[in-house]
Structure formats: structure tokens, C-alpha cells
Protein backbone atom coordinates (compact mmCIF):
# COMPACT_ATOMS: atom_id res chain seq x y z
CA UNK A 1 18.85 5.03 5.80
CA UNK A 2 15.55 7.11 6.80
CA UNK A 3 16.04 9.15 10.19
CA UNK A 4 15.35 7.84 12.97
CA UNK A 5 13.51 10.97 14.01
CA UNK A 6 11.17 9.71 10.57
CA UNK A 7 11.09 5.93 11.22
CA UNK A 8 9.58 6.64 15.02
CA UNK A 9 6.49 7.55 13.71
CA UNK A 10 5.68 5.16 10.62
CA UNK A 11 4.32 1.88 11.80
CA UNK A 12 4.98 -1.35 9.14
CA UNK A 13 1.45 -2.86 9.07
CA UNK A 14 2.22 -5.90 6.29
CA UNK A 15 5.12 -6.94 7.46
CA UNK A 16 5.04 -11.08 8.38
CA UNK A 17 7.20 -13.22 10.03
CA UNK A 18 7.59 -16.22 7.79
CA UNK A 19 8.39 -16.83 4.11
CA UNK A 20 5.89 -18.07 2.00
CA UNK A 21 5.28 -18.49 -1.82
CA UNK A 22 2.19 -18.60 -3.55
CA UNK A 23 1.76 -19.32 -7.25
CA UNK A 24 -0.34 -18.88 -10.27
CA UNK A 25 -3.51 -21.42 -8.96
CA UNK A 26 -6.52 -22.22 -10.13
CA UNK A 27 -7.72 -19.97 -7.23
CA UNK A 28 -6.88 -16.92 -8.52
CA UNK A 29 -9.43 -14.67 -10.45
CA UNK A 30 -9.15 -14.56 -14.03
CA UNK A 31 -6.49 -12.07 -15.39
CA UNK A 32 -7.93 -8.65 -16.32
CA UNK A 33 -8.13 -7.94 -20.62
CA UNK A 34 -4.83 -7.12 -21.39
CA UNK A 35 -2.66 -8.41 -18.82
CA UNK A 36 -0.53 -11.44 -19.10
CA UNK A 37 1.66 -13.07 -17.01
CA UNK A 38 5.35 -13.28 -18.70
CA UNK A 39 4.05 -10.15 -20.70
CA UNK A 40 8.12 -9.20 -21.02
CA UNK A 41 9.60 -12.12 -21.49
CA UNK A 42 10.36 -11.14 -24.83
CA UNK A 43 10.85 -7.86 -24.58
CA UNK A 44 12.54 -7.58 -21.70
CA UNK A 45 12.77 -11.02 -20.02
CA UNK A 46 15.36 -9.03 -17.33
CA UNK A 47 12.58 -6.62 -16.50
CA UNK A 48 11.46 -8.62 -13.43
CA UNK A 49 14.68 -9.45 -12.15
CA UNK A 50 16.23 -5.71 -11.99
CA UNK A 51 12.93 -4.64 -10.18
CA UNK A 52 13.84 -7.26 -7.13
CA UNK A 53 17.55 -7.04 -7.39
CA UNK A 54 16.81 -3.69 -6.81
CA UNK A 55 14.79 -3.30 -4.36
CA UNK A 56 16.57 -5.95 -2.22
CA UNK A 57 19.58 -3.59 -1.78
CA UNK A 58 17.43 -0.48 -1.24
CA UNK A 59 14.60 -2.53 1.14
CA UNK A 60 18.13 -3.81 2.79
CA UNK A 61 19.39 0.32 3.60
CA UNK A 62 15.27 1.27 4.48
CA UNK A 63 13.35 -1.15 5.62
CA UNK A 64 9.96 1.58 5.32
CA UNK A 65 10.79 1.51 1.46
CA UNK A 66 8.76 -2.09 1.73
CA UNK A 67 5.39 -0.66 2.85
CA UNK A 68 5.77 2.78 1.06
CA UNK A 69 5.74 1.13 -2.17
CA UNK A 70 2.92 -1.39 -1.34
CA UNK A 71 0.58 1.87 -0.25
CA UNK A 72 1.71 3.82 -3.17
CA UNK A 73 0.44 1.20 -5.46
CA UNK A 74 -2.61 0.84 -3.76
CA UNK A 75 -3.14 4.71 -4.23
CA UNK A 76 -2.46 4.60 -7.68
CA UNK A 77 -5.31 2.12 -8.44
CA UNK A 78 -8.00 3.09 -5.93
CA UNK A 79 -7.95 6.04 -7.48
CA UNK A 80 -7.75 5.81 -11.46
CA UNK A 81 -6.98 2.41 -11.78
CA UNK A 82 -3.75 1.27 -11.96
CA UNK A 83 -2.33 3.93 -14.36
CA UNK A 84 0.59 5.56 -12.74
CA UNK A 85 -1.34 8.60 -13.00
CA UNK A 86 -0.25 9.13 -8.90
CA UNK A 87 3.29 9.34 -10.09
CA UNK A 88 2.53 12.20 -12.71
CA UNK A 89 2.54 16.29 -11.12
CA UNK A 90 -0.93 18.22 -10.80
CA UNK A 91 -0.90 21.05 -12.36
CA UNK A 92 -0.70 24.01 -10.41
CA UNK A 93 0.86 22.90 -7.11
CA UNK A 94 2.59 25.38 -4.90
CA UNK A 95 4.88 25.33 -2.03
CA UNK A 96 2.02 26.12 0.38
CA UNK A 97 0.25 23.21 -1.80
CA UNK A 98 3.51 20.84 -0.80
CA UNK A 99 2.97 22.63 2.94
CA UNK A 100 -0.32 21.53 3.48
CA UNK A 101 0.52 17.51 2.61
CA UNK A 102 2.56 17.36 5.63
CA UNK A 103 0.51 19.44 8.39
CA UNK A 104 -2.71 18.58 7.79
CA UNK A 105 -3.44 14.30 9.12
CA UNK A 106 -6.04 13.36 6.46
CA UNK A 107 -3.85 14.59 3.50
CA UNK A 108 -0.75 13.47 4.97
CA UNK A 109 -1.63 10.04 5.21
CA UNK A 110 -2.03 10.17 1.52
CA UNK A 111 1.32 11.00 0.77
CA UNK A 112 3.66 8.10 0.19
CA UNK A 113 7.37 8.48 1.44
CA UNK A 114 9.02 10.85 -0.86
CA UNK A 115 11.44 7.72 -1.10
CA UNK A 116 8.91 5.76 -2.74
CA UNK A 117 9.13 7.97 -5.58
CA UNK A 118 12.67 7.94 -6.03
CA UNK A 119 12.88 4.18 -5.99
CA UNK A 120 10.34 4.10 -8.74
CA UNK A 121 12.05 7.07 -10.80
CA UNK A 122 15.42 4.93 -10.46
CA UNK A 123 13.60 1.86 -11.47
CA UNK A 124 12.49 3.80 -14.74
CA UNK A 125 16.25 4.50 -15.33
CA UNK A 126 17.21 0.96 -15.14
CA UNK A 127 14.63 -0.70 -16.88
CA UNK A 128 15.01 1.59 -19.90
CA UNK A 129 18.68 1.22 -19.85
CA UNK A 130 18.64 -1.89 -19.63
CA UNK A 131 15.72 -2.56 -22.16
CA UNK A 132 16.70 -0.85 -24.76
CA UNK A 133 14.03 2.17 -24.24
CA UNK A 134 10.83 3.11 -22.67
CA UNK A 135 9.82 -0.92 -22.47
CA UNK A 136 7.71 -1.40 -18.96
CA UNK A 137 5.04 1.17 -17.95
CA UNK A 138 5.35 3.01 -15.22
CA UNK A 139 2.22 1.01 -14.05
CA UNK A 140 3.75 -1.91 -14.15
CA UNK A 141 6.71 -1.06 -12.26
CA UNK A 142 4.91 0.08 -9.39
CA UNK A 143 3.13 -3.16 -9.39
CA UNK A 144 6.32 -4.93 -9.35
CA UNK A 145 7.64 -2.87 -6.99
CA UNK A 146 4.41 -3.62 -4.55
CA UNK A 147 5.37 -7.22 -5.38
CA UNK A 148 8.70 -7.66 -4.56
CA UNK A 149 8.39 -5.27 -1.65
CA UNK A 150 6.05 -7.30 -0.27
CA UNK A 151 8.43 -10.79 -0.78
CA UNK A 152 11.31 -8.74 1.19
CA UNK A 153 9.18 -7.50 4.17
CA UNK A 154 8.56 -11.50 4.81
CA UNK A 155 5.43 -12.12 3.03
CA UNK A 156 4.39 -14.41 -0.07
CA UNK A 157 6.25 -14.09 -3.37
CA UNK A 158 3.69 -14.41 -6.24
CA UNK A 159 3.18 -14.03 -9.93
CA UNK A 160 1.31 -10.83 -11.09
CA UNK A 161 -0.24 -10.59 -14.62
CA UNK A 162 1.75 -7.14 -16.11
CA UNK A 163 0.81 -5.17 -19.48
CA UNK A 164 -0.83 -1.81 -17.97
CA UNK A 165 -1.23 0.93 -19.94
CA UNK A 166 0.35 4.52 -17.86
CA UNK A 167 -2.67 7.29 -17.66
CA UNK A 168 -1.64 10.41 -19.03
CA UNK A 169 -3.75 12.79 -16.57
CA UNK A 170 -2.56 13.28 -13.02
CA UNK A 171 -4.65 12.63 -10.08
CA UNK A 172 -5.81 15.39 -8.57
CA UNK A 173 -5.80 16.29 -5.12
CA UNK A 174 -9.71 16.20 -5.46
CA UNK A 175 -9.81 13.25 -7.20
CA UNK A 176 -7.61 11.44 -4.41
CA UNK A 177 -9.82 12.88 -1.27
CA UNK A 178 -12.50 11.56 -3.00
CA UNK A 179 -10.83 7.94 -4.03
CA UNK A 180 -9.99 6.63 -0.74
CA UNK A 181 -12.37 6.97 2.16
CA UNK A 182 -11.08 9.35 5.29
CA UNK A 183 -9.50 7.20 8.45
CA UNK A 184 -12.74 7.94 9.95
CA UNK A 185 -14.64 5.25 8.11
CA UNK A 186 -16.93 2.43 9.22
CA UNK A 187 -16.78 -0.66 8.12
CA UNK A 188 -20.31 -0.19 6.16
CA UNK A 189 -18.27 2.99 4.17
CA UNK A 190 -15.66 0.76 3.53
CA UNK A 191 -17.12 -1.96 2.05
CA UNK A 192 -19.54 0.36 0.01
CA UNK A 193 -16.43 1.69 -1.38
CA UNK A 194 -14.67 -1.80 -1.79
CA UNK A 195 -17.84 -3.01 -3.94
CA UNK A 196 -17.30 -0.03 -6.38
CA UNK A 197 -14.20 -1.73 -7.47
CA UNK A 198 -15.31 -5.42 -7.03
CA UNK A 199 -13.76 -5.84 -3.36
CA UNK A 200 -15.72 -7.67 -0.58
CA UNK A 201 -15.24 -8.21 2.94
CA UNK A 202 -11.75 -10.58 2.91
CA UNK A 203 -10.10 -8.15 0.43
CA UNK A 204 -11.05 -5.22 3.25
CA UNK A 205 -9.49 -7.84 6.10
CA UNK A 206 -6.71 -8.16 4.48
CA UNK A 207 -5.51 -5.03 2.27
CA UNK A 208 -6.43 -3.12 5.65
CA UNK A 209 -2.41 -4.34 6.82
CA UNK A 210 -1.34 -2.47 3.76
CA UNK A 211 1.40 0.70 4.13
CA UNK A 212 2.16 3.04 6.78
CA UNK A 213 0.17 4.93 9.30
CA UNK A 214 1.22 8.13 10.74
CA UNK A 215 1.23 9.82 14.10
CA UNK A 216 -1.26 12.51 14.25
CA UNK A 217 -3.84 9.44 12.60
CA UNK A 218 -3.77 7.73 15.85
CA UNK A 219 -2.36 10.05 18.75
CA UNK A 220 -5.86 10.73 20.13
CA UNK A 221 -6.00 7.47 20.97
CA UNK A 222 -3.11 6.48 22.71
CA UNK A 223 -3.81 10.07 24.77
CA UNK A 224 -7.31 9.85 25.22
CA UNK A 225 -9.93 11.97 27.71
CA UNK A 226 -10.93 8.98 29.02
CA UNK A 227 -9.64 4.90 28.68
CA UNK A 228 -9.49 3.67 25.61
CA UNK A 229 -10.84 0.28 26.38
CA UNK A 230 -10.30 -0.67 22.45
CA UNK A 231 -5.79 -0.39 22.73
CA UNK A 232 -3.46 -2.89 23.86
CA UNK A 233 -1.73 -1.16 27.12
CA UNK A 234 1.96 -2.72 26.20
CA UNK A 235 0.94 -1.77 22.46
CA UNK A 236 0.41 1.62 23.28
CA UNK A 237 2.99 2.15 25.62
CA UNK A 238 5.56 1.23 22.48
CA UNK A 239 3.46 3.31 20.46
CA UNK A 240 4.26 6.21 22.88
CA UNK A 241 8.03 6.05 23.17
CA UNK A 242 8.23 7.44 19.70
CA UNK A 243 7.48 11.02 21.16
CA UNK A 244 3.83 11.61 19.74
CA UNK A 245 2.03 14.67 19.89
CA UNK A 246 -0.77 15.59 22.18
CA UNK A 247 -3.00 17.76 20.00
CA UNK A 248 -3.78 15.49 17.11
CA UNK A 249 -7.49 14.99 16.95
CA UNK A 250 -8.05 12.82 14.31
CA UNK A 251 -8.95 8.54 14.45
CA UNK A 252 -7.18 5.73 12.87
CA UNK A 253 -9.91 3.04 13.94
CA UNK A 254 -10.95 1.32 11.19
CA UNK A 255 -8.75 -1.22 11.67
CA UNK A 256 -9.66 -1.73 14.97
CA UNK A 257 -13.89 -1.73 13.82
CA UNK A 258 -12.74 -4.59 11.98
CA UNK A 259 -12.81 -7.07 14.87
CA UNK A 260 -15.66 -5.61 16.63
CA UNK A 261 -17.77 -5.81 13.33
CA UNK A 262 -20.13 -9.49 13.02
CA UNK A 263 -19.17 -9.43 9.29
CA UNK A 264 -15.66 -8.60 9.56
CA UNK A 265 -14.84 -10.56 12.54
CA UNK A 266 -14.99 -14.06 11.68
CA UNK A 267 -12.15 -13.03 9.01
CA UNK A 268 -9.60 -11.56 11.21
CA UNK A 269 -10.17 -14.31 13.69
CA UNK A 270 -9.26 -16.93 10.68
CA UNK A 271 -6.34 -14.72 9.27
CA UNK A 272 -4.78 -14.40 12.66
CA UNK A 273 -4.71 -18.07 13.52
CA UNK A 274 -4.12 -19.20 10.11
CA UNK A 275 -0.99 -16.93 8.23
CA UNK A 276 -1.26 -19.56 4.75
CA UNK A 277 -4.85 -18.53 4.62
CA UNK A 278 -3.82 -14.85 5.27
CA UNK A 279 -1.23 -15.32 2.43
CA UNK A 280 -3.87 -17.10 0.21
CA UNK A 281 -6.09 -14.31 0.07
CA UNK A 282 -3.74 -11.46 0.50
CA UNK A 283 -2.28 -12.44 -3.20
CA UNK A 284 -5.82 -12.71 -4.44
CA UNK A 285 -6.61 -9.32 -3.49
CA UNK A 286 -3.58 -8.07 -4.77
CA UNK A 287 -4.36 -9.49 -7.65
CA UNK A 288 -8.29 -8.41 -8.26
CA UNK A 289 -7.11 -4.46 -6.82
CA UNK A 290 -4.63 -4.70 -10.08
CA UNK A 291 -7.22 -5.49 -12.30
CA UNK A 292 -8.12 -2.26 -12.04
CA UNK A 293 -6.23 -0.17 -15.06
């Protein structure tokens, strides 16, 4: 179980309240060259199954585990695709390298839960235990992983097409800064950066409830110079009991841009009444961000 000293300050943003599944429709985009759905069924037709079982019991102990794994997969294919490459050590890192992940906002908020990588390096020990080898990428347990966490924190359960291929190069801390755009974003960034990897508008609604977000992100907003006409009072109030910091200076606001924003707007109005069509395009997204390998 994480501390509560560390659970204070991460916020679950894709959690939902209701159970729903979703299956393989017509809807959904056509599956990416080389992916397959069942792709282990005959290799491994337990694969699947060991991934939820467990996560179930680990989810159970940490509840953050859920949204650490979704962001961590969402990491790991913004910025080479879905390859794994995220899970892999860059050359050259240092202690004061390790140091600067946790003080400085930006990077931080890059940095999935240490836990998250645990959970996938026991997931690796399982499934090649279990399958007789090295079997499932490391790809395609971190998909799985996204998956299922996602079905445990109370959202849809829903096929995904597996069959990646693991990178072999590490991603770089340049490589990540320049991969996924700064909290500071507008929505026109964010959708320029969407479009390079065939996103629109409803995939930025929706993937925007994805992960974690950490203190110093949004602390100059809930202790502003002046009002900050833009935050729910009781909201922040919560927000404040978990003993945040004064001098952060940076802005987690994208989020909020996203309602005040004529082409974003109409979208979060219609997800927020309507959780099956949240659901409904949620997996789609999913699904078109894991094209990417």
C-alpha cells in the first residue's frame, strides 16, 4: 500500500463510477498491420488472463497502480510508438540525473510511479514462466496492463488488438521533453500535436482524464495572487487538505482550456452528460493511440 504521505498528492483522473463493457464493433478503427486480436491464443492463450488476475490483487493493495499504468502506456507510445522503449534505461543516467526527475514539475510529471515499473517487471516474470519463455512483448504487456487497469478503476473492459514488436533503443530524456507537450499547452498545441499521430479533438477530450497529476503542476492555482475564477471552491479546498506547497509556479490548465475552448467544448459537455458515449470513444482512442508501434 503507497504512503499516504504519496497518495495525498496524486489525483486519479480516469477513474468512473459505473461498469461498462465495450466490444470489438464495427465502430472501431481498423487494426494497425500486425496486430491481431487473439494474437496469443495459441501461444499463450493464459497470457491475458495472468495480466488481470494480476493486476486485480495488486490494483486491490494500490489503488494509484490503475492510473500509473494507463499514463505509462500512454508515454511509451506518444513517444516512439508503442515499443516499450520507456521501460528500457538511457544510457548514462546518474543519481543527480534520478534527482532532477523528482524536483523539477515538468520532468516529474513524466515519471510514472516507480510501482508501475515493478508491476510490469513482475508481469514479465509471470508471463514467461508461465509461457514457456520470452512469449508477449514487453509492449504488449503494458498495453494489457493499461487495459485491465482501466476495467478495475471502474471503466469499460474492451478487446485490444496485441502483436507489438519491443524497440530496442531507450527513450531519451530529450526525446520524451520533446514527445509530449509541457502542462502549459493550449488547446491549438495540443491538437497540433494530436494530428501528428492521427488524434483529433474527441481523442484530446477524452485521453486528457488519463494518469496522475502532481502537486507542484497545479499548486499555483489553488494559491493564486489573485481569484482564480476558473477552480471549483469545494474542489480546491479538498485539493488543499493534502498539504501542498506554496512556491510551485508552474500550470496544469489544459484541462481546464478544454471547456472554455468553442472546439473542445461541445465534447466535454456531451461526455459529461453522457458516460456510454464517454466509454464509446475512450476505447476508440485507446485503440487508434496503440496503433502507434
Amino acid at each position: 500500500m503507497a504512503s499516504s504521505r504519496t497518495t495525498a498528492c496524486l489525483l486519479l483522473l480516469a477513474a468512473a463510477l459505473v461498469c461498462s463493457s465495450v466490444g470489438a464493433a464495427e465502430t472501431m478503427p481498423p487494426t494497425a498491420k500486425g496486430l491481431s486480436l487473439g494474437y496469443y491464443d495459441k501461444r499463450c492463450p493464459q497470457a491475458e488472463s495472468i495480466v488481470f488476475n494480476f493486476l486485480q490483487e495488486a490494483i486491490a493493495k494500490d489503488v494509484g497502480l490503475a492510473a500509473a499504468l494507463l499514463r505509462l502506456h500512454v508515454h511509451d507510445c506518444f513517444v516512439h510508438g508503442c515499443d516499450a522503449s520507456i521501460l528500457l534505461d538511457v544510457d548514462g543516467a546518474t543519481p543527480a540525473d534520478e534527482k532532477s526527475k523528482e524536483e523539477e514539475p515538468h520532468r516529474h510529471s513524466l515519471t510514472p510511479r516507480p510501482s508501475a515499473f515493478k508491476a510490469i517487471d513482475d508481469l514479465r516474470d509471470l508471463l514467461d514462466a508461465a509461457c514457456g519463455g520470452t512469449i508477449v512483448s514487453c509492449s504488449d504487456i503494458v498495453t494489457l496492463a493499461a487495459r485491465d487497469s482501466v476495467r478495475l478503476a471502474g471503466g469499460p473492459s474492451y478487446p485490444v488488438p496485441l502483436g507489438r514488436r519491443d524497440g530496442l533503443n531507450s527513450a531519451s530524456e530529450k526525446a520524451v521533453l520533446d514527445a509530449l507537450p509541457p502542462p502549459s499547452s493550449n488547446i491549438t498545441e495540443l491538437l497540433s500535436f494530436l494530428g501528428k499521430l492521427n488524434l483529433d479533438e474527441n481523442d484530446l477530450v477524452v485521453l486528457s482524464n488519463v494518469g496522475i497529476a502532481h502537486c507542484p503542476l497545479f499548486g499555483n492555482r489553488l494559491y493564486p495572487k489573485q481569484d482564480e475564477p476558473t477552480m471549483n471552491k469545494w474542489f480546491g479546498g479538498q485539493l488543499k487538505l493534502v498539504r501542498l506547497k506554496n512556491d510551485a509556479d508552474n500550470s496544469a490548465a489544459p484541462e481546464q482550456d478544454l471547456y472554455s475552448d468553442a472546439r473542445t467544448k461541445p465534447l466535454v459537455t456531451k461526455f459529461a452528460g453522457d458516460q456510454s458515449a464517454f466509454f464509446e470513444q475512450f476505447v476508440i482512442s485507446m485503440w487508434k493511440m496503440g496503433a502507434e508501434n
